[in-house]
C-alpha atoms as a PDB file:
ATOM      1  CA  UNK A   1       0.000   0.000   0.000  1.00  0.00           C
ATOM      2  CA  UNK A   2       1.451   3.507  -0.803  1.00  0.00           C
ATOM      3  CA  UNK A   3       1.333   6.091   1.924  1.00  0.00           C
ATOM      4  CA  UNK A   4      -1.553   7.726   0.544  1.00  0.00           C
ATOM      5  CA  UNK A   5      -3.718   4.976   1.682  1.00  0.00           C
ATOM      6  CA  UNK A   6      -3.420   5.751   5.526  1.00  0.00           C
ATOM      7  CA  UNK A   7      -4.526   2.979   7.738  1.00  0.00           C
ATOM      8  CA  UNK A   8      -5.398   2.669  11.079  1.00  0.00           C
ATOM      9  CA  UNK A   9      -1.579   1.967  11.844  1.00  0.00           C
ATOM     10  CA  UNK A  10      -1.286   5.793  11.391  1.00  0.00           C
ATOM     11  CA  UNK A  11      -2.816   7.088  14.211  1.00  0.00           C
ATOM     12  CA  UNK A  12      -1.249   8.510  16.895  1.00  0.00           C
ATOM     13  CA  UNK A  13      -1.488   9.208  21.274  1.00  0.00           C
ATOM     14  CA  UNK A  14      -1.402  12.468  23.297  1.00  0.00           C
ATOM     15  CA  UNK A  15      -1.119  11.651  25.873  1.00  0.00           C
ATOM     16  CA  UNK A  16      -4.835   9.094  27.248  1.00  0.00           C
ATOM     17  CA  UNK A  17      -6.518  11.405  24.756  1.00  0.00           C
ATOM     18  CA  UNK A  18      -7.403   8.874  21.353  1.00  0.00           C
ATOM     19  CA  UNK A  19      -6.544  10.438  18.029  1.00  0.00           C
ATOM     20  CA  UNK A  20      -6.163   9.614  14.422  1.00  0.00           C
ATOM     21  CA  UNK A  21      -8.354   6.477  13.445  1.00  0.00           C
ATOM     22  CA  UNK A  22      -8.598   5.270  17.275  1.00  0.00           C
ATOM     23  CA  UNK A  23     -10.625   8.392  17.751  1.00  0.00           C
ATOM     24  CA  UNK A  24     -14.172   7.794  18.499  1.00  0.00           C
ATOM     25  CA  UNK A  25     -15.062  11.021  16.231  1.00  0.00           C
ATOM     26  CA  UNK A  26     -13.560   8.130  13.695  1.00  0.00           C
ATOM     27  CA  UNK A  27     -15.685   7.301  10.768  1.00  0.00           C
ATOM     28  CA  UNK A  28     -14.236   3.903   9.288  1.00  0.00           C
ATOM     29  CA  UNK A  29     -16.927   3.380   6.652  1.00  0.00           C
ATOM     30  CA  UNK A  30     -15.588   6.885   5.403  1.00  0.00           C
ATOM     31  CA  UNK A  31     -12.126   5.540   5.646  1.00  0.00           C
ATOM     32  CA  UNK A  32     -13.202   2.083   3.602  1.00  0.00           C
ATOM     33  CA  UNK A  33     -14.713   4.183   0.621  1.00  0.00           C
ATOM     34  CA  UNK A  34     -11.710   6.146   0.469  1.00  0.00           C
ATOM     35  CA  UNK A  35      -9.735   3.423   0.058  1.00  0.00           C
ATOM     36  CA  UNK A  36     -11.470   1.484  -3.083  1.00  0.00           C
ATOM     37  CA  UNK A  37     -11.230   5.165  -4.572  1.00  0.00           C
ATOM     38  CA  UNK A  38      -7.626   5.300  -3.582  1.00  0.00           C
ATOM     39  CA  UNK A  39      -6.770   1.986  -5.405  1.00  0.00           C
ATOM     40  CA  UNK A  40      -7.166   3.357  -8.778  1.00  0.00           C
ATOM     41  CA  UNK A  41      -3.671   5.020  -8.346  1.00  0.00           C
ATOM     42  CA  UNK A  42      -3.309   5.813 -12.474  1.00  0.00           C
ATOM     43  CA  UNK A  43      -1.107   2.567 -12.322  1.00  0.00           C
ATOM     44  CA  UNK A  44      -4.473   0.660 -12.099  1.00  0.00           C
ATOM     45  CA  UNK A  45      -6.997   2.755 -14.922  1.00  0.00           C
ATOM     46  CA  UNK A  46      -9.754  -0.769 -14.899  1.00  0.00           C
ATOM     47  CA  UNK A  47     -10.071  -3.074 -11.969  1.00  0.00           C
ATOM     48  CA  UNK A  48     -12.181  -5.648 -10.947  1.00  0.00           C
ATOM     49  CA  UNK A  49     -14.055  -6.532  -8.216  1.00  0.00           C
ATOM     50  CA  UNK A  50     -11.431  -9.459  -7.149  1.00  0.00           C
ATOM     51  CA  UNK A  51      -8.396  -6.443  -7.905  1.00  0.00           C
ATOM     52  CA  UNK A  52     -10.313  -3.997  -5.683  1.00  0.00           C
ATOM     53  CA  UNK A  53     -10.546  -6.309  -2.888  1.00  0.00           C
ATOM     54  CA  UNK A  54      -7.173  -7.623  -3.210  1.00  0.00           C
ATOM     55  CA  UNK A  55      -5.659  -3.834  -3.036  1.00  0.00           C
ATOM     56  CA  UNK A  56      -7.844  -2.793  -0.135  1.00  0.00           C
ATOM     57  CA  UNK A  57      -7.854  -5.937   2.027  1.00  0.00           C
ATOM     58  CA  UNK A  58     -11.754  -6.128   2.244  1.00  0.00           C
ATOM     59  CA  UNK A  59     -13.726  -9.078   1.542  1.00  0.00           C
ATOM     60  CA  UNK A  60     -15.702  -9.278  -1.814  1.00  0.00           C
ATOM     61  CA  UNK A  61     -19.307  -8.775  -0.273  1.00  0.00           C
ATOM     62  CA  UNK A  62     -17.743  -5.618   1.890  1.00  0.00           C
ATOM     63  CA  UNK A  63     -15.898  -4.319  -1.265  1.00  0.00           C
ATOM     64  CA  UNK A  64     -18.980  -4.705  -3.485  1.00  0.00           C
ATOM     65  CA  UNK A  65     -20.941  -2.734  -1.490  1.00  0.00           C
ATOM     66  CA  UNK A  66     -18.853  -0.213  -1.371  1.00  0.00           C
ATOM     67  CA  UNK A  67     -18.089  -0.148  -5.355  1.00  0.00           C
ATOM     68  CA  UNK A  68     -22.082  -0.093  -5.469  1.00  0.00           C
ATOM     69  CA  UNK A  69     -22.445   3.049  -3.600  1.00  0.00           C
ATOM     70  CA  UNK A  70     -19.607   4.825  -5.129  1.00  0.00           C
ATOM     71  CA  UNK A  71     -21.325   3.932  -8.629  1.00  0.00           C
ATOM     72  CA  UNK A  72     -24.428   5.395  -7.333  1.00  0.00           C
ATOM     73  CA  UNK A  73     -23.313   8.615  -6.045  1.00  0.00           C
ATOM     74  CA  UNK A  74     -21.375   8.928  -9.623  1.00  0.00           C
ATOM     75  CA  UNK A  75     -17.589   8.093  -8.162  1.00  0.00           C
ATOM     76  CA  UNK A  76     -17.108   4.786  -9.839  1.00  0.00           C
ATOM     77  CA  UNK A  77     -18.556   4.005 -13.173  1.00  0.00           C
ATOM     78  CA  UNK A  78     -18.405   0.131 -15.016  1.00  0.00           C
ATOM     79  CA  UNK A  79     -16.906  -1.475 -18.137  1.00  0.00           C
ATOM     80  CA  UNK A  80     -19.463  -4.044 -18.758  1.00  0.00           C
ATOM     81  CA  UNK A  81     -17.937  -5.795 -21.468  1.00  0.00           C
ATOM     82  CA  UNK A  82     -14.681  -6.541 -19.592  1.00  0.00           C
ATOM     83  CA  UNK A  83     -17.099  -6.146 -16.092  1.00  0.00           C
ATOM     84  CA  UNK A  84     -14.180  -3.754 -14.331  1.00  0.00           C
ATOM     85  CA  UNK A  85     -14.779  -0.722 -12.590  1.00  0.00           C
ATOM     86  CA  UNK A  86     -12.796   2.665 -13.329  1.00  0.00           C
ATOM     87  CA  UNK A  87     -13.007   6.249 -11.843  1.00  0.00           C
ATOM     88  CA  UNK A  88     -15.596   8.433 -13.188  1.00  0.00           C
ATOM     89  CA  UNK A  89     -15.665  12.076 -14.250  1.00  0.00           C
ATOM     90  CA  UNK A  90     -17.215  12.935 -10.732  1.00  0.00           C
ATOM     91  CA  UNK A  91     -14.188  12.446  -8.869  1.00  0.00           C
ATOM     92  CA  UNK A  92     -12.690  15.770 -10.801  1.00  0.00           C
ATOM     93  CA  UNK A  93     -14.817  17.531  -8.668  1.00  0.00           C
ATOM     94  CA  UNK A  94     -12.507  17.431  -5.361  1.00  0.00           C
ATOM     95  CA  UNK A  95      -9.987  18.771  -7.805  1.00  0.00           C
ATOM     96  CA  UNK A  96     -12.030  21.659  -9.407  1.00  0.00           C
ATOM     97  CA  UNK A  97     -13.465  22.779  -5.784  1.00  0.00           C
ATOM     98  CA  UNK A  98      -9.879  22.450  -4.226  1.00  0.00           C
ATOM     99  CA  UNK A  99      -8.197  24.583  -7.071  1.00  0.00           C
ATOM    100  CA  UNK A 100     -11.042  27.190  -7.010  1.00  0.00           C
ATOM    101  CA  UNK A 101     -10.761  27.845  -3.435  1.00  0.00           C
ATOM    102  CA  UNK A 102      -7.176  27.482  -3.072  1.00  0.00           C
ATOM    103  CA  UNK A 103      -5.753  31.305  -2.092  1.00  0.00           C
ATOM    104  CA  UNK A 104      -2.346  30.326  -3.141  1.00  0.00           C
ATOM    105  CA  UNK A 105      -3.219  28.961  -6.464  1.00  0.00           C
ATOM    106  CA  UNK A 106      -5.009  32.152  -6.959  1.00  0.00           C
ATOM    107  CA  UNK A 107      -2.622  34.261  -5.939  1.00  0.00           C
ATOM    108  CA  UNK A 108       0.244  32.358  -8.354  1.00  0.00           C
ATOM    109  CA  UNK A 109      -1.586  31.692 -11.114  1.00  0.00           C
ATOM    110  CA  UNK A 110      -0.682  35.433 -12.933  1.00  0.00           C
ATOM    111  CA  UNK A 111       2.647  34.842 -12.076  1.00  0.00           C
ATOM    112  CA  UNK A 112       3.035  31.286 -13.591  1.00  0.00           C
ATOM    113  CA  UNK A 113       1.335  32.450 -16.636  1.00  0.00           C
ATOM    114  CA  UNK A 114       3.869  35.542 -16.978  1.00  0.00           C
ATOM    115  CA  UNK A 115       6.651  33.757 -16.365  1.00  0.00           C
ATOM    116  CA  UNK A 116       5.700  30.861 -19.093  1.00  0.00           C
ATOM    117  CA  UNK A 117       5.347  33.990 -21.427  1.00  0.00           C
ATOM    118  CA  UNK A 118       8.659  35.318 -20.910  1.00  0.00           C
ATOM    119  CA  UNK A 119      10.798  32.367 -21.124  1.00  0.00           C
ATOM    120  CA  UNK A 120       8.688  30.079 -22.816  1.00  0.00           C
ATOM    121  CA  UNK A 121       9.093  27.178 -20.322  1.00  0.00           C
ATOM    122  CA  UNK A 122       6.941  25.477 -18.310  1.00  0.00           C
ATOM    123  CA  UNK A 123       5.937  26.972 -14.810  1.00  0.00           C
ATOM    124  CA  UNK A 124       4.433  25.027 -12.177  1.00  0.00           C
ATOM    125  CA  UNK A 125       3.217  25.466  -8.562  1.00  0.00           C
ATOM    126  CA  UNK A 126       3.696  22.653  -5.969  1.00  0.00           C
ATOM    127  CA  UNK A 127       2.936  21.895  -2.274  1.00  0.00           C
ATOM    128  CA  UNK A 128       4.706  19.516   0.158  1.00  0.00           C
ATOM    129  CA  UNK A 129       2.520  16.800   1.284  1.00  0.00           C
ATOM    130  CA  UNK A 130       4.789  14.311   3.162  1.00  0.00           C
ATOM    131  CA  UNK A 131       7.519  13.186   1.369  1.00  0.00           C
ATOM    132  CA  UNK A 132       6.312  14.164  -2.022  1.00  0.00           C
ATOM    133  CA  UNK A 133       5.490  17.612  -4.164  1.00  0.00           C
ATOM    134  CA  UNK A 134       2.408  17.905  -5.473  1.00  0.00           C
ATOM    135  CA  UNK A 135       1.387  19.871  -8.812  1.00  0.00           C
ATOM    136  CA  UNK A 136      -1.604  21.943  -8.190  1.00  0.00           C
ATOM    137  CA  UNK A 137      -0.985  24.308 -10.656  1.00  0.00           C
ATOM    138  CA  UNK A 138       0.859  23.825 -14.468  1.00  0.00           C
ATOM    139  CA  UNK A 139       1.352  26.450 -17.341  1.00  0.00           C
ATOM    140  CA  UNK A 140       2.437  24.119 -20.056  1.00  0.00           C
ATOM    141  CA  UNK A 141       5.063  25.820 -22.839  1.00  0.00           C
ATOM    142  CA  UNK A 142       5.440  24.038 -26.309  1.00  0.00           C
ATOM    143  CA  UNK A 143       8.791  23.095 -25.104  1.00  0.00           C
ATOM    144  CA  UNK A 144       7.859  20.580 -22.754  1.00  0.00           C
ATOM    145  CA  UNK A 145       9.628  17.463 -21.574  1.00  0.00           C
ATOM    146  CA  UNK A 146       6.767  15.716 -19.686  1.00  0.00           C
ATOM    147  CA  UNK A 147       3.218  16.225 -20.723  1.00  0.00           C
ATOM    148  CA  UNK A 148       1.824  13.572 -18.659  1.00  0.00           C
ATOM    149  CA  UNK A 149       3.004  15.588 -15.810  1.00  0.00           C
ATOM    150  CA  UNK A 150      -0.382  17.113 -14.993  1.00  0.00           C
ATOM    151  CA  UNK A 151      -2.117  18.605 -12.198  1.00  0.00           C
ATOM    152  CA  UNK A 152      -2.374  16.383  -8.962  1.00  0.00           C
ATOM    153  CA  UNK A 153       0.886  14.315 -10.255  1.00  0.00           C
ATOM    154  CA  UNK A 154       3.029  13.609  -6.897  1.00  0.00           C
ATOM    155  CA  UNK A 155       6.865  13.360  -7.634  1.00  0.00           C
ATOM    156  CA  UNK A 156       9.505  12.634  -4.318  1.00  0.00           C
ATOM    157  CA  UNK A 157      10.436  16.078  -2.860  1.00  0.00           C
ATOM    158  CA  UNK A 158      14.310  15.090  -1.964  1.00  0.00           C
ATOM    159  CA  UNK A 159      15.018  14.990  -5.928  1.00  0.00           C
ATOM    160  CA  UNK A 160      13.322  17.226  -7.188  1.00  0.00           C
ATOM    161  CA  UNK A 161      13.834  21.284  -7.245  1.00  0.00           C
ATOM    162  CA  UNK A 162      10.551  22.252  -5.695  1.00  0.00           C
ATOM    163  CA  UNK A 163      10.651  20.032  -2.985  1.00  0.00           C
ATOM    164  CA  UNK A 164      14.576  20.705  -2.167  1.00  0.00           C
ATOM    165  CA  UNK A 165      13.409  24.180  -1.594  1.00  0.00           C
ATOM    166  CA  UNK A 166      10.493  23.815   0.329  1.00  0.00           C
ATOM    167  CA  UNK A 167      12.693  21.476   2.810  1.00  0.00           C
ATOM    168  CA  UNK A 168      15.113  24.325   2.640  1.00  0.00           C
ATOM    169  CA  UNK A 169      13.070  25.972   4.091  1.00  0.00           C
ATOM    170  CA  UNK A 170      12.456  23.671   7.364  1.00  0.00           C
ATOM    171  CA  UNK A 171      13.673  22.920  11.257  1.00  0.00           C
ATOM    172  CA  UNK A 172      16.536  20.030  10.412  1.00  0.00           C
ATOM    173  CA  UNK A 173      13.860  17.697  12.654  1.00  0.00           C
ATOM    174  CA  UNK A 174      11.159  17.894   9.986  1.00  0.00           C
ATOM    175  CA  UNK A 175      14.115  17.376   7.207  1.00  0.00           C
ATOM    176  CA  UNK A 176      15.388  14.289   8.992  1.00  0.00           C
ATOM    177  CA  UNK A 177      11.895  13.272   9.049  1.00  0.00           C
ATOM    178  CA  UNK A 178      11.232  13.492   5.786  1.00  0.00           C
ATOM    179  CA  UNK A 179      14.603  12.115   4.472  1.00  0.00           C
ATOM    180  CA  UNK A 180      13.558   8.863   6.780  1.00  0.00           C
ATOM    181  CA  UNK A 181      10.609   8.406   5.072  1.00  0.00           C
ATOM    182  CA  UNK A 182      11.556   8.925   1.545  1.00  0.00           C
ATOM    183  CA  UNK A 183      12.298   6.048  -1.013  1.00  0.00           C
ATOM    184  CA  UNK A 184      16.328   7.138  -1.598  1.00  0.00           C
ATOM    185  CA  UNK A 185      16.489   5.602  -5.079  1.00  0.00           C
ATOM    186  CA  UNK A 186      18.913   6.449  -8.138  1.00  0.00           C
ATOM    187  CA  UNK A 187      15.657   7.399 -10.176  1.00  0.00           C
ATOM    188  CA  UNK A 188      18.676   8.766 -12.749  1.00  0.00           C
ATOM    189  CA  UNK A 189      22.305   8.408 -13.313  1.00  0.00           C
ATOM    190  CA  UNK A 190      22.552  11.986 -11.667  1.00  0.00           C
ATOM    191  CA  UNK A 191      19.691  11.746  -8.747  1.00  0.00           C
ATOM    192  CA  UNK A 192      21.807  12.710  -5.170  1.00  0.00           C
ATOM    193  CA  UNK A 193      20.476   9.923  -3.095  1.00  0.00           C
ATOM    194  CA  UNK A 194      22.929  10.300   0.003  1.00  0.00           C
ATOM    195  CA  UNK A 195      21.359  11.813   3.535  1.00  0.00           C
ATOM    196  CA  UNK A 196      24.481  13.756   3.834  1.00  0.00           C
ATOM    197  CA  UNK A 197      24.961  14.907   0.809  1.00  0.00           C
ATOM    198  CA  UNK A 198      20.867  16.400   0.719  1.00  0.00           C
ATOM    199  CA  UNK A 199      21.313  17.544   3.656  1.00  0.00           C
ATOM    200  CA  UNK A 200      24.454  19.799   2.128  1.00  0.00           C
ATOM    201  CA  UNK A 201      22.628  21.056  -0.211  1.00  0.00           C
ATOM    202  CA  UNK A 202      19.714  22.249   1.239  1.00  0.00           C
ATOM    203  CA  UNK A 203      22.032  24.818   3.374  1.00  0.00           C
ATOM    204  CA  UNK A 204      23.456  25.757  -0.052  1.00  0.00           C
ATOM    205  CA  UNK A 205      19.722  26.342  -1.323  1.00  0.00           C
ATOM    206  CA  UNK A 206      18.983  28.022   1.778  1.00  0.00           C
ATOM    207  CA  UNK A 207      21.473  30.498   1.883  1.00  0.00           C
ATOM    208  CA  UNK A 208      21.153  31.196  -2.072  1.00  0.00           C
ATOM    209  CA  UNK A 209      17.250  31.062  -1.966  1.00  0.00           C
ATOM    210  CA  UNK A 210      16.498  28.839  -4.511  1.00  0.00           C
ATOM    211  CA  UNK A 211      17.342  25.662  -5.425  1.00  0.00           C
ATOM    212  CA  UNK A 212      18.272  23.765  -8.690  1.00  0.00           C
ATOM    213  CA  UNK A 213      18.469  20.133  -9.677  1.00  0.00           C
ATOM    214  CA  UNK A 214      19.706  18.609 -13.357  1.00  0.00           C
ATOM    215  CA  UNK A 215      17.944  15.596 -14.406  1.00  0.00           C
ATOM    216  CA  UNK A 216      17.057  14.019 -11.418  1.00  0.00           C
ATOM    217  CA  UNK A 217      13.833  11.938 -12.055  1.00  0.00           C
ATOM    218  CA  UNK A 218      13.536  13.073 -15.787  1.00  0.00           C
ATOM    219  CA  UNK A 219      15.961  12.756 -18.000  1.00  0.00           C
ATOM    220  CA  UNK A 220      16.421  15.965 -19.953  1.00  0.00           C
ATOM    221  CA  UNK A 221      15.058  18.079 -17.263  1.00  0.00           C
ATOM    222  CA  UNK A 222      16.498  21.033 -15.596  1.00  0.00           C
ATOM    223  CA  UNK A 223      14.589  22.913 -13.125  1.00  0.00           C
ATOM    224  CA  UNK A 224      14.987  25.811 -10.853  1.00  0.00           C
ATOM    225  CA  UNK A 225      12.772  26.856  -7.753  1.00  0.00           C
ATOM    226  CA  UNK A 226      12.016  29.154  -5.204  1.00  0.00           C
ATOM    227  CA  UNK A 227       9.772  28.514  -1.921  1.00  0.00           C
ATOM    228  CA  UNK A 228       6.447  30.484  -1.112  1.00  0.00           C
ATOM    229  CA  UNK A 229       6.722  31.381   2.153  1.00  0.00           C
ATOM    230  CA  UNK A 230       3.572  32.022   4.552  1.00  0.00           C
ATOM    231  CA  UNK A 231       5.396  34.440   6.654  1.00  0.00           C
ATOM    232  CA  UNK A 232       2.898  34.989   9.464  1.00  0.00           C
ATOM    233  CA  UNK A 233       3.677  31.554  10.447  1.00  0.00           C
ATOM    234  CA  UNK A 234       7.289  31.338   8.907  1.00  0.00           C
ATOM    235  CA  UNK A 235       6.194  28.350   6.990  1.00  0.00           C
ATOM    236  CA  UNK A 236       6.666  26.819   3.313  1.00  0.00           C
ATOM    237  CA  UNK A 237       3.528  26.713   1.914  1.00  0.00           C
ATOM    238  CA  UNK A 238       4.617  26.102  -1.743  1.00  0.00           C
ATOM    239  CA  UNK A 239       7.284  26.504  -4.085  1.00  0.00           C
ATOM    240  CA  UNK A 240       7.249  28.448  -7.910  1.00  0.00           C
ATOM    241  CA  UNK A 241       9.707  26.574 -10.664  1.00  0.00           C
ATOM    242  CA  UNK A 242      10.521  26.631 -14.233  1.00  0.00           C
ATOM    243  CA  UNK A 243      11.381  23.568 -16.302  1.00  0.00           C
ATOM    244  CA  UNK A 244      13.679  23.574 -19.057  1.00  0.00           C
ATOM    245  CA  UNK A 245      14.859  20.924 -21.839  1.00  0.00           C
ATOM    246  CA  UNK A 246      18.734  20.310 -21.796  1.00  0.00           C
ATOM    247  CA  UNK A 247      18.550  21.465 -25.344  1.00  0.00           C
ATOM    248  CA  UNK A 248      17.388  24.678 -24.561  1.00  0.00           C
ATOM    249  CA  UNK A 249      19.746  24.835 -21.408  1.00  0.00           C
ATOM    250  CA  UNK A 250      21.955  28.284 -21.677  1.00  0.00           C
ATOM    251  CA  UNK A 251      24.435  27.430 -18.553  1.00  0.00           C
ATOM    252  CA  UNK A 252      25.263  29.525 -15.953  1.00  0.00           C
ATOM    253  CA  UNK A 253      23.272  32.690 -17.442  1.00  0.00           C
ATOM    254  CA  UNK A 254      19.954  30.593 -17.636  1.00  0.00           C
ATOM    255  CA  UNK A 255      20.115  29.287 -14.017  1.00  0.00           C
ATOM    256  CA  UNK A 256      21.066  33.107 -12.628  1.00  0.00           C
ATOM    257  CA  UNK A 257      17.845  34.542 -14.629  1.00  0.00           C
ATOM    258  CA  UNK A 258      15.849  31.460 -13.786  1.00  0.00           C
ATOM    259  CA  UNK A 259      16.640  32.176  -9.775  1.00  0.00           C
ATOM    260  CA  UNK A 260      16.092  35.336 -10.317  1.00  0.00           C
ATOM    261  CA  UNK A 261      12.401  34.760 -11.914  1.00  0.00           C
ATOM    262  CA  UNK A 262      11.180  32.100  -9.523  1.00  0.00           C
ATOM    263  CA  UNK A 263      12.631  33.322  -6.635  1.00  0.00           C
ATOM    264  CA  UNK A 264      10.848  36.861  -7.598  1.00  0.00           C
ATOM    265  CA  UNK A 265       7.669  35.296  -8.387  1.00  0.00           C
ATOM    266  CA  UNK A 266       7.796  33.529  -4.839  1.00  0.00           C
ATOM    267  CA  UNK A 267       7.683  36.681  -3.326  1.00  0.00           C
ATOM    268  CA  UNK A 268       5.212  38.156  -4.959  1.00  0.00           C
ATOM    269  CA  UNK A 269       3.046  35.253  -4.484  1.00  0.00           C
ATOM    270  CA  UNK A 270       3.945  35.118  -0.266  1.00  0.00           C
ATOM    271  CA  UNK A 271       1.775  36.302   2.399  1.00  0.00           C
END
């Protein structure tokens, strides 16, 4: 199971006071439903009932149930001919009310968009959740590397530009977690894998104010990134980046002006 699919192994005690799913404010019905919807994970487009129960660890009657009621309220729709369930056009909902009521992807949005006009690369806006970024807001340029990077795609923060400056930007405690829970993999001949050596260059990125990574998890991608800051609470609350091919890559010149950019962007976007 992948970490989005939070269990009741999650919870956590203050000291007798119950929290997380041991809480008797606890809903697990709410907890099961989210969990068939959660096993469609993009890896897994069709699934039957057998897959769905396999994935969630519910028994077929207790899993068809469920599948019922999430076809009925317009979740879940069904393949007949190959009799497999996928998600249905009703789920983009979350997503739509989420964007539209999200101050900092109104606030950035302008910014993306005039930054994707003046270097004709793709912006994007990202948010920590855990040990991953994830894209909640994309201006796509014609010189894109990865168009199936889309809205709502999650990509490991401790590679990646956008999440090396958000954890730049917090106590070493909350880096240590993170770096603990992360999968340190060689996504890419150049990914920087090493505790240590992260940990390095995160007080480089802090005391430059942006950071910058070169084909870490995509080949062909260079990226540079600045963090939002909510500075009422002194807190990361997203980061601003720009993508560019290694084709298009200009050096040392492009990465100053990219800083520059972002990193003005990020301020303009802060509260």
């Amino acid at each position: 199971m992948s970490e989005r699919m939070a269990t009741k192994n999650d919870t956590a005690r203050t000291g007798n006071e119950l929290t997380g799913a041991d809480s008797p404010l606890y809903v697990n019905s709410v907890e099961k439903a989210m969990k068939v919807l959660m096993a469609f994970d993009g890896q897994q487009r069709q699934l039957s009932l057998t897959q769905i129960a396999a994935l969630t660890g519910f028994d077929l009657s207790t899993t068809q149930r469920f599948t019922y009621t999430l076809m009925t309220l317009g979740y879940l729709s069904k393949d007949e001919a190959v009799r497999k369930y996928e998600l249905a056009p009703q789920v983009l909902n979350f997503a739509y009310h989420y964007l539209s009521s999200s101050d900092l992807v109104l606030r950035a949005t302008p910014y993306l968009q005039q930054l994707s006009r003046e270097t004709e690369e793709t912006t994007n806006l990202t948010i920590l959740d855990g040990t991953e970024i994830v894209f909640v807001q994309r201006i796509v340029s014609s010189n894109v590397l990865n168009p199936t990077v889309v809205t709502g795609t999650r990509l490991p923060a401790f590679c990646t530009a956008s999440g090396l400056a958000m954890m730049a930007a917090l106590d070493p405690h909350e880096v240590d977690d993170i770096l603990a829970r992360s999968d340190l993999r060689m996504y890419t001949p150049y990914t920087v894998a090493d505790k240590a050596a992260i940990k390095q260059r995160l007080i480089r990125f802090r005391e430059q104010g942006y950071a910058h990574s070169r084909e870490e998890y995509f080949l062909g991608d260079i990226s540079t990134a600045a963090v939002v800051m909510d500075h009422r609470r002194g807190r990361p609350v997203g980061a601003v980046n720009l993508a560019i091919v290694t084709a298009r890559w200009g050096g040392d010149a492009d990465e100053r002006r990219h800083a520059d950019l972002v990193m003005s962007a990020a301020r303009a976007i802060a509260n």
